[in-house]
PDB file of N, CA and C in Angstrom:
ATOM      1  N   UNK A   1      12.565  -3.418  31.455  1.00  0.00           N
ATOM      2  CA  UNK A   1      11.881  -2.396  30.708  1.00  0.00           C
ATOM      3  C   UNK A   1      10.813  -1.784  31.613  1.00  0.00           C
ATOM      4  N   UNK A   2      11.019  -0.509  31.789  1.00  0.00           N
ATOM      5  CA  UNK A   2      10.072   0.049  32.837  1.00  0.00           C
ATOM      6  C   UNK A   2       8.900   0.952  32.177  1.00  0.00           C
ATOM      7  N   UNK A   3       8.210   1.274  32.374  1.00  0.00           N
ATOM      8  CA  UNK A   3       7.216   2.299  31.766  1.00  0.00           C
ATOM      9  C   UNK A   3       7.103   3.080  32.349  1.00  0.00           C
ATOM     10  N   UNK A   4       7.095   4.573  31.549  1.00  0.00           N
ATOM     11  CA  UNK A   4       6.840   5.453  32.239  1.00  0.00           C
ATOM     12  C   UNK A   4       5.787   6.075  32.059  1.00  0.00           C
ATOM     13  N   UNK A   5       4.833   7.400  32.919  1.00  0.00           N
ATOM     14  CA  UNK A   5       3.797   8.162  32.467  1.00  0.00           C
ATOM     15  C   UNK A   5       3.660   9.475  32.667  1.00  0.00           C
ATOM     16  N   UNK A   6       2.647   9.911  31.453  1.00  0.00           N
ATOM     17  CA  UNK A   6       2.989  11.474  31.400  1.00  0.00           C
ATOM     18  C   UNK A   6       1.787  11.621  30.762  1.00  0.00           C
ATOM     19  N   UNK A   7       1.660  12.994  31.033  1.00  0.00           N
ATOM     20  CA  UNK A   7       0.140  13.565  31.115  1.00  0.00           C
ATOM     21  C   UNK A   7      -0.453  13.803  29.316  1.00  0.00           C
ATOM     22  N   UNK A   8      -1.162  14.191  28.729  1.00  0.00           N
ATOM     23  CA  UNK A   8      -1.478  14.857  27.483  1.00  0.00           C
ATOM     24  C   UNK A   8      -0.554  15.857  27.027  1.00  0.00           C
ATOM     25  N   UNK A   9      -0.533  16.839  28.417  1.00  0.00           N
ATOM     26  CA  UNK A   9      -0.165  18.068  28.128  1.00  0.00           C
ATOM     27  C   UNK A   9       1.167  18.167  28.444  1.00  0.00           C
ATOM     28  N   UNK A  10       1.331  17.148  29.117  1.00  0.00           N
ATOM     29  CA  UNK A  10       3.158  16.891  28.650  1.00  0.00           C
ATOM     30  C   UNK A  10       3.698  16.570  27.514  1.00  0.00           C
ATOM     31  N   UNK A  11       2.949  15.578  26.786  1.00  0.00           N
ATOM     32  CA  UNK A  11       3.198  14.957  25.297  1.00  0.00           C
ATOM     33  C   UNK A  11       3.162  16.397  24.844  1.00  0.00           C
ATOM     34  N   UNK A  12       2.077  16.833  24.756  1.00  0.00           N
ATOM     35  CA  UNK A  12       1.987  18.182  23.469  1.00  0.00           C
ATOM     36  C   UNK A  12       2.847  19.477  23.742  1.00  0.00           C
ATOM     37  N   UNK A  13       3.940  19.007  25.012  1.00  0.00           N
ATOM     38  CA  UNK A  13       4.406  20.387  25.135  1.00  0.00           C
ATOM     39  C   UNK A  13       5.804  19.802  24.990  1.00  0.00           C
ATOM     40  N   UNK A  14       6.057  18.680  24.732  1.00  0.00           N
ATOM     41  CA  UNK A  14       7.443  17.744  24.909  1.00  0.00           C
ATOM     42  C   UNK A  14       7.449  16.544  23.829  1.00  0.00           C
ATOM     43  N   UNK A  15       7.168  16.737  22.786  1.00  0.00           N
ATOM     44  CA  UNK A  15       7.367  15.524  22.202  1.00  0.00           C
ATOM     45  C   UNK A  15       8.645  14.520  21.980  1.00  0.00           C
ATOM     46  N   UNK A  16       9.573  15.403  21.512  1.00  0.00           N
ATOM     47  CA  UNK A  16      10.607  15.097  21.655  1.00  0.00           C
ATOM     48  C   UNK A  16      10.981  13.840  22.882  1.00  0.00           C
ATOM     49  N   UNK A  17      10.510  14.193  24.343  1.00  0.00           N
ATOM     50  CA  UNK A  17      11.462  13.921  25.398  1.00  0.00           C
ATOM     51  C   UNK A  17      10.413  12.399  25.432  1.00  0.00           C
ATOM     52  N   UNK A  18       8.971  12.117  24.984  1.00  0.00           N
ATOM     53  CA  UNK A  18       8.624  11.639  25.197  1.00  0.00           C
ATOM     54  C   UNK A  18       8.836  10.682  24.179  1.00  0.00           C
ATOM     55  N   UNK A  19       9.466  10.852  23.218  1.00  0.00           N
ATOM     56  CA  UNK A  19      10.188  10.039  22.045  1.00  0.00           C
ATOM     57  C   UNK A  19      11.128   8.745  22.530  1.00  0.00           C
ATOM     58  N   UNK A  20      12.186   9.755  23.199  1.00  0.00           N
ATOM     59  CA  UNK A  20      13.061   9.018  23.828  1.00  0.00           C
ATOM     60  C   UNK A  20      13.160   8.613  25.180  1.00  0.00           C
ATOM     61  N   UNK A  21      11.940   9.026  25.738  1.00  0.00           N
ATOM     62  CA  UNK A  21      11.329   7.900  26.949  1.00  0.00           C
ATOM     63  C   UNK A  21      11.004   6.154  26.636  1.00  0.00           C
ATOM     64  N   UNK A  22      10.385   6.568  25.419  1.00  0.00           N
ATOM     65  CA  UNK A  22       9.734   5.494  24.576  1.00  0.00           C
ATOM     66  C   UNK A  22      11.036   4.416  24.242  1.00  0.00           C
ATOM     67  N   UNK A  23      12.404   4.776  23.887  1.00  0.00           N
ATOM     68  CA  UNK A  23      13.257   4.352  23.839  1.00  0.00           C
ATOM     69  C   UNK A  23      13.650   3.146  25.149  1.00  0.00           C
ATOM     70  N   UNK A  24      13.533   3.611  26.320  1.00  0.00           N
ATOM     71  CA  UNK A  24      13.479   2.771  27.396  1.00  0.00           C
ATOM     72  C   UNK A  24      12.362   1.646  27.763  1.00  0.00           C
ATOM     73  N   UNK A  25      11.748   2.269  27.454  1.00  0.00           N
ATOM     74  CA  UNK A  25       9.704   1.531  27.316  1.00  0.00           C
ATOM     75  C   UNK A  25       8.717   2.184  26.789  1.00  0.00           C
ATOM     76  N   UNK A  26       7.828   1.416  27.228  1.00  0.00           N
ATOM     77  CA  UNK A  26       6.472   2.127  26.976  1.00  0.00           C
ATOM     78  C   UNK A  26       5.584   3.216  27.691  1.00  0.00           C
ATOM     79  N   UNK A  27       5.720   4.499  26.969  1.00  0.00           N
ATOM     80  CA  UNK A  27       5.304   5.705  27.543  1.00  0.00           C
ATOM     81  C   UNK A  27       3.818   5.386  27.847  1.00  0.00           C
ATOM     82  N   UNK A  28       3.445   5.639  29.051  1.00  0.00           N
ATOM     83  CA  UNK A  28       1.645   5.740  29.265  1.00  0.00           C
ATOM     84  C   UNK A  28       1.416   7.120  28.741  1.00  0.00           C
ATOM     85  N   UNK A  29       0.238   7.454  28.459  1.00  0.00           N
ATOM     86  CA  UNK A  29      -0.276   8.888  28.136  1.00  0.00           C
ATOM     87  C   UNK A  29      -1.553   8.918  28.788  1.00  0.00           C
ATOM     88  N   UNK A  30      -1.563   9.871  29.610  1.00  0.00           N
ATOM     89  CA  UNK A  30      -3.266   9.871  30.844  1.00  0.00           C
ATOM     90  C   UNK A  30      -3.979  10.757  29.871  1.00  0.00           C
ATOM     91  N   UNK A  31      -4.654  10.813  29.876  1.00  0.00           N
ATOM     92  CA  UNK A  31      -6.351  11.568  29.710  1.00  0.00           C
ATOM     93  C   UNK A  31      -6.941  12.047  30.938  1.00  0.00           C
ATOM     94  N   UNK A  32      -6.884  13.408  31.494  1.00  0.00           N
ATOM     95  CA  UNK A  32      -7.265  13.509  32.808  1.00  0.00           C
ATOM     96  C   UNK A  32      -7.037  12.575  33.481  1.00  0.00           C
ATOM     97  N   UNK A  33      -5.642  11.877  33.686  1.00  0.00           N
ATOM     98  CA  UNK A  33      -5.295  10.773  34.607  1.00  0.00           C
ATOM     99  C   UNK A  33      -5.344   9.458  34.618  1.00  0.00           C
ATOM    100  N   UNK A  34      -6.589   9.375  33.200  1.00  0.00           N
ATOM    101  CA  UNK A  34      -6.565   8.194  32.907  1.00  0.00           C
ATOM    102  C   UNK A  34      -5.825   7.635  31.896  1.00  0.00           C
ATOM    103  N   UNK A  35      -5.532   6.178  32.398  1.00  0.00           N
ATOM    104  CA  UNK A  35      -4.286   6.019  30.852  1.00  0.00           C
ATOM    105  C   UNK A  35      -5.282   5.780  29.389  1.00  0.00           C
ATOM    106  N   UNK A  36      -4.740   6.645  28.180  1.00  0.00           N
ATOM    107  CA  UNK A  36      -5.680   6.285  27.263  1.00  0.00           C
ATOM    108  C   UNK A  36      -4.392   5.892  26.507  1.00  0.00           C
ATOM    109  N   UNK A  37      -3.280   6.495  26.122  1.00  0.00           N
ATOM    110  CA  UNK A  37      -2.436   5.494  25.256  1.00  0.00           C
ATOM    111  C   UNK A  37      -1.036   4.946  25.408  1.00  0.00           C
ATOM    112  N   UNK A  38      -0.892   4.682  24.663  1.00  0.00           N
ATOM    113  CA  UNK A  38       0.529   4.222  24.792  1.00  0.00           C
ATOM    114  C   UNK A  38       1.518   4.117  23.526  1.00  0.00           C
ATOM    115  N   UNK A  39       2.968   5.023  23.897  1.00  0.00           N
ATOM    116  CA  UNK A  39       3.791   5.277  22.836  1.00  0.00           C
ATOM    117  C   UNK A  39       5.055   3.910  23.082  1.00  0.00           C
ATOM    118  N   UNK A  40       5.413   3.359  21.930  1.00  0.00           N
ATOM    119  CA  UNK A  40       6.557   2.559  22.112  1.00  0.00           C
ATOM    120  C   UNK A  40       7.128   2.324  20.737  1.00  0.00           C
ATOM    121  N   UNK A  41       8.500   1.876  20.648  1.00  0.00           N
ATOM    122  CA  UNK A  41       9.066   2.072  19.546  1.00  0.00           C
ATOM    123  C   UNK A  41       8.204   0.861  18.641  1.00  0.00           C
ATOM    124  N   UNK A  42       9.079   0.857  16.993  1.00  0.00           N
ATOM    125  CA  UNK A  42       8.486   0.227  16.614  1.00  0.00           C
ATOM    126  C   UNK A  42       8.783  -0.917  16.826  1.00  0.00           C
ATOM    127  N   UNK A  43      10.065  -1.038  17.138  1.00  0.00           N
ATOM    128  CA  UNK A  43      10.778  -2.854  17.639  1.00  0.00           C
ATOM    129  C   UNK A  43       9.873  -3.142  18.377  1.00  0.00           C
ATOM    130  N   UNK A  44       9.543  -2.394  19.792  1.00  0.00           N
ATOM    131  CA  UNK A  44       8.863  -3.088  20.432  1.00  0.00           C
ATOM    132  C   UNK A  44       7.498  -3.713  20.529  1.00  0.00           C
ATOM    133  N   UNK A  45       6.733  -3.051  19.581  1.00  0.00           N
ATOM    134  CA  UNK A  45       5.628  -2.820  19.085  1.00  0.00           C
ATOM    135  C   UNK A  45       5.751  -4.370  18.165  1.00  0.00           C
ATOM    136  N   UNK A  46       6.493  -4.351  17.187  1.00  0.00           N
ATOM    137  CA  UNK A  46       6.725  -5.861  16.510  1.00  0.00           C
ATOM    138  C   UNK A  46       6.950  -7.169  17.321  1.00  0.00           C
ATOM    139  N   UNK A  47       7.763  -6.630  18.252  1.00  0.00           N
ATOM    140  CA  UNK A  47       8.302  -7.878  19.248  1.00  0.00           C
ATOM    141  C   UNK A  47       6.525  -8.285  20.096  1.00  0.00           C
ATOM    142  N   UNK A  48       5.230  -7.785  20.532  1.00  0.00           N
ATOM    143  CA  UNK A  48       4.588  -8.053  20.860  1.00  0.00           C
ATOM    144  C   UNK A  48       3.462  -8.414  19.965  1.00  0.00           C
ATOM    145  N   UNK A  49       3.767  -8.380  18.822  1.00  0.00           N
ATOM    146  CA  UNK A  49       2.559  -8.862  17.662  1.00  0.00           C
ATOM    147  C   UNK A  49       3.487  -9.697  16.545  1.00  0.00           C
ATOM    148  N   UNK A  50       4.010 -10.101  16.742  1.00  0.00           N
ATOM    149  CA  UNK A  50       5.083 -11.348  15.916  1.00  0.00           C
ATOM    150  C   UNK A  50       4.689 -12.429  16.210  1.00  0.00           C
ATOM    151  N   UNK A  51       4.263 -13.404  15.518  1.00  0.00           N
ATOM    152  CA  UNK A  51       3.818 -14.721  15.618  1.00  0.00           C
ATOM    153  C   UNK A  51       2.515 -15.178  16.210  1.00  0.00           C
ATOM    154  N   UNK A  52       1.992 -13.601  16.499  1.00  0.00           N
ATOM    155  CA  UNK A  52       0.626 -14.297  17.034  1.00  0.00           C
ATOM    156  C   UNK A  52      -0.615 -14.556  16.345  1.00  0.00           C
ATOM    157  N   UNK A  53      -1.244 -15.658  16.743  1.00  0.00           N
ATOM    158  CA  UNK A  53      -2.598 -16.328  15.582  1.00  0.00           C
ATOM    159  C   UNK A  53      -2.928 -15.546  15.649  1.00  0.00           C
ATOM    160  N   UNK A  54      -4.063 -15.461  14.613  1.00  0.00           N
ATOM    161  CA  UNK A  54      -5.284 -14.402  14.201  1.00  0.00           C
ATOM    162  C   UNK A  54      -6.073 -15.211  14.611  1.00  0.00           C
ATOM    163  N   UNK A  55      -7.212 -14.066  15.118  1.00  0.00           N
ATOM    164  CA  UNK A  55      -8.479 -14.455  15.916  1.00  0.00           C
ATOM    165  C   UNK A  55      -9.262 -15.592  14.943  1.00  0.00           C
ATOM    166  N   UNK A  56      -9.015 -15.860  13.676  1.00  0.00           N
ATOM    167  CA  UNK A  56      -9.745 -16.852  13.219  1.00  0.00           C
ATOM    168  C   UNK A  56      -9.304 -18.452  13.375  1.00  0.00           C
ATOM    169  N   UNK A  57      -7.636 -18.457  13.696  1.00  0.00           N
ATOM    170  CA  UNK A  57      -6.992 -19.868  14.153  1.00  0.00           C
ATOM    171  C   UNK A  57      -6.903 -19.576  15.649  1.00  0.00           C
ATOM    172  N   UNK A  58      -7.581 -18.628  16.694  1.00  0.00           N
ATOM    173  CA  UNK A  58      -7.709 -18.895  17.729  1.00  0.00           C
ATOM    174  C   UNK A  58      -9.400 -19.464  18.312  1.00  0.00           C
ATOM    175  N   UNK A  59     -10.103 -19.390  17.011  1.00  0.00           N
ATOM    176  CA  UNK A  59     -11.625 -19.553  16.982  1.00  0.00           C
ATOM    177  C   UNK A  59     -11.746 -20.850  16.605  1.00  0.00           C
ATOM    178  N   UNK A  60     -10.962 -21.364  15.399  1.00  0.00           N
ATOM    179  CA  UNK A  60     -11.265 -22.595  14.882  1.00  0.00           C
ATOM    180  C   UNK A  60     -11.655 -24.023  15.617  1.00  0.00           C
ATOM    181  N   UNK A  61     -12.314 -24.409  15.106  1.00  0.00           N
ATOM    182  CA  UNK A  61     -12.432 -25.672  15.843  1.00  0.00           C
ATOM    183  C   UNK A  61     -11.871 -26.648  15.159  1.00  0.00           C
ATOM    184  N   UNK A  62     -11.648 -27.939  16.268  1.00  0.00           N
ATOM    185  CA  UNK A  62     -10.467 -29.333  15.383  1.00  0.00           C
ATOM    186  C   UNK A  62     -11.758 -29.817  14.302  1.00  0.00           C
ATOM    187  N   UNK A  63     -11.071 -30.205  13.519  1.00  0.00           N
ATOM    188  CA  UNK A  63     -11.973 -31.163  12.706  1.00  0.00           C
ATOM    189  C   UNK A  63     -12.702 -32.138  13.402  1.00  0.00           C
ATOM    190  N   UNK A  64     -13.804 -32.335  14.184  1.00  0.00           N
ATOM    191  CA  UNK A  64     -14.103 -33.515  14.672  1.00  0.00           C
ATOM    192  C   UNK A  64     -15.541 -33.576  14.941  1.00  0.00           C
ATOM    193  N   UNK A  65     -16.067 -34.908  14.359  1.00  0.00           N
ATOM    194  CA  UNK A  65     -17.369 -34.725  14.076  1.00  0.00           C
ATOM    195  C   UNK A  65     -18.163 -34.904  15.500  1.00  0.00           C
ATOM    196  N   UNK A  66     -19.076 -33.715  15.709  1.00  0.00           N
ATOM    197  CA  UNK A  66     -20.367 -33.748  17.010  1.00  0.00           C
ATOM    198  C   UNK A  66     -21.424 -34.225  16.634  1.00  0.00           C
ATOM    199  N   UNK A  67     -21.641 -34.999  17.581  1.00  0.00           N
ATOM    200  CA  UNK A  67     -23.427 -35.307  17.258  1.00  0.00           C
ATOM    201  C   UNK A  67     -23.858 -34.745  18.407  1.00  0.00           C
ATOM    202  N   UNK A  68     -25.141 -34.238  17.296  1.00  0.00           N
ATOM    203  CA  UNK A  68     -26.015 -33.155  18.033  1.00  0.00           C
ATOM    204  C   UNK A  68     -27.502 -34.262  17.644  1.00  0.00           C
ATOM    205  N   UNK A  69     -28.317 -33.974  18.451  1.00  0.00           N
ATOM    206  CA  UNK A  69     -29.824 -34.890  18.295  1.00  0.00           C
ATOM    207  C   UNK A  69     -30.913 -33.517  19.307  1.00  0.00           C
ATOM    208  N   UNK A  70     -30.858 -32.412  18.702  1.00  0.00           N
ATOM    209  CA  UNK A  70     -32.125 -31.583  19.670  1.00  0.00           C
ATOM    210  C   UNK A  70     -33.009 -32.429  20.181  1.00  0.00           C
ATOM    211  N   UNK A  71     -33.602 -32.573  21.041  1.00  0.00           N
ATOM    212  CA  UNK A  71     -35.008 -32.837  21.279  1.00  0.00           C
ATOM    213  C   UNK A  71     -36.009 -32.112  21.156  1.00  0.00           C
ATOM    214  N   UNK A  72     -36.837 -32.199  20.902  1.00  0.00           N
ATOM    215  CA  UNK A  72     -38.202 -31.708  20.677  1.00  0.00           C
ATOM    216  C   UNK A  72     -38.721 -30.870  21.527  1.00  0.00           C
ATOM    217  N   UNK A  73     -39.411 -29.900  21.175  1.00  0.00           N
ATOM    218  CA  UNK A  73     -40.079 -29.059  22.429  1.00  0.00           C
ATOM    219  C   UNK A  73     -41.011 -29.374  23.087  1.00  0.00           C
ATOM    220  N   UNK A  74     -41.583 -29.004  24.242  1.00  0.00           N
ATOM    221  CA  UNK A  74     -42.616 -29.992  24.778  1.00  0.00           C
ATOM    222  C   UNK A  74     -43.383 -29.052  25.531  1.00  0.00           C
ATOM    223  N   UNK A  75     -43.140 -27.844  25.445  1.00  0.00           N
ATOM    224  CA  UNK A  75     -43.253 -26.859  26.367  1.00  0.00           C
ATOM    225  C   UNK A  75     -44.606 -26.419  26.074  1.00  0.00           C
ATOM    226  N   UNK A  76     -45.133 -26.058  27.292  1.00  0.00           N
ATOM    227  CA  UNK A  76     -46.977 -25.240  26.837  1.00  0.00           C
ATOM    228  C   UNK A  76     -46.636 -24.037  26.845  1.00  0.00           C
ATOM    229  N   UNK A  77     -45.668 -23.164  27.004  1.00  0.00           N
ATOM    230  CA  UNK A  77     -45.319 -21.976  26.733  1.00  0.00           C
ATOM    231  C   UNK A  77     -45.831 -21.630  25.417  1.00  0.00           C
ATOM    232  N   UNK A  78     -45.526 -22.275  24.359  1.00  0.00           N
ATOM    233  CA  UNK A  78     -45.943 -21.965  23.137  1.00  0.00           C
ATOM    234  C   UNK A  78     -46.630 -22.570  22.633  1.00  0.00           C
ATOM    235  N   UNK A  79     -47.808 -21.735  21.436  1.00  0.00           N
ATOM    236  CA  UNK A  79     -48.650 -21.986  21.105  1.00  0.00           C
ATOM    237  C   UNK A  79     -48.704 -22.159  19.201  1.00  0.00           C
ATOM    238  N   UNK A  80     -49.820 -22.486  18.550  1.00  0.00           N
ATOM    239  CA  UNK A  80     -49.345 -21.973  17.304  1.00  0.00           C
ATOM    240  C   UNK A  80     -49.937 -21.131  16.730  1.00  0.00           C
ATOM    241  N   UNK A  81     -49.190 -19.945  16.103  1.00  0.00           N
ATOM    242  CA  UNK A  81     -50.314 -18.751  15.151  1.00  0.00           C
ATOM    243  C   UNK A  81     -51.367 -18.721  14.935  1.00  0.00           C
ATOM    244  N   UNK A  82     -52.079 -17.767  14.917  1.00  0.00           N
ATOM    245  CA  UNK A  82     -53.517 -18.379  14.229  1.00  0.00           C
ATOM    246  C   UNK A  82     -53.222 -16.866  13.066  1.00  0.00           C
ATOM    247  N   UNK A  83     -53.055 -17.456  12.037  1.00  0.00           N
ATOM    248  CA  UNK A  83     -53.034 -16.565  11.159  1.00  0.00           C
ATOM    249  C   UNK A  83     -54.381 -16.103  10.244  1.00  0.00           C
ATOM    250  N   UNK A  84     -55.783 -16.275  10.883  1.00  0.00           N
ATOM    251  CA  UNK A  84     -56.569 -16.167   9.940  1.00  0.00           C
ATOM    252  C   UNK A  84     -57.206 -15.005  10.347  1.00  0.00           C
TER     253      UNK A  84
END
């Protein structure tokens, strides 16, 4: 599967051809040269987001208990309010 690329003003003057580019792969689309998108069918589009976790079972943590014990601050950096 190869990709191909084509300008803005190719898309908007060719949609069609860039349809069935998309058919082979994934069309780049530049922005003054830069790539800003990308056209691909919908198979293929499914075939790369099928089965993948959601960012919340890629975040999760195992069940397993941490012990945490802060220590105390000790620092003369800080002082306490004087709120009066």
């Amino acid at each position: 599967m190869s990709a191909t690329t084509i300008s803005s003003r190719e898309l908007n003057q060719d949609v069609s051809n860039a349809k069935r580019q998309s058919a082979t792969g994934p069309v780049i689309i530049t922005d003054r040269g830069t790539p800003a998108h990308v056209l691909m069918t919908m198979a293929h589009y499914r075939q790369l987001t099928e089965n993948q976790p959601s960012i919340v079972d890629l975040l999760a943590m195992p069940q397993t208990d941490i012990e945490f014990e802060p220590q105390p601050v000790t620092s003369q950096l800080f002082k306490a309010a004087d709120l009066t």
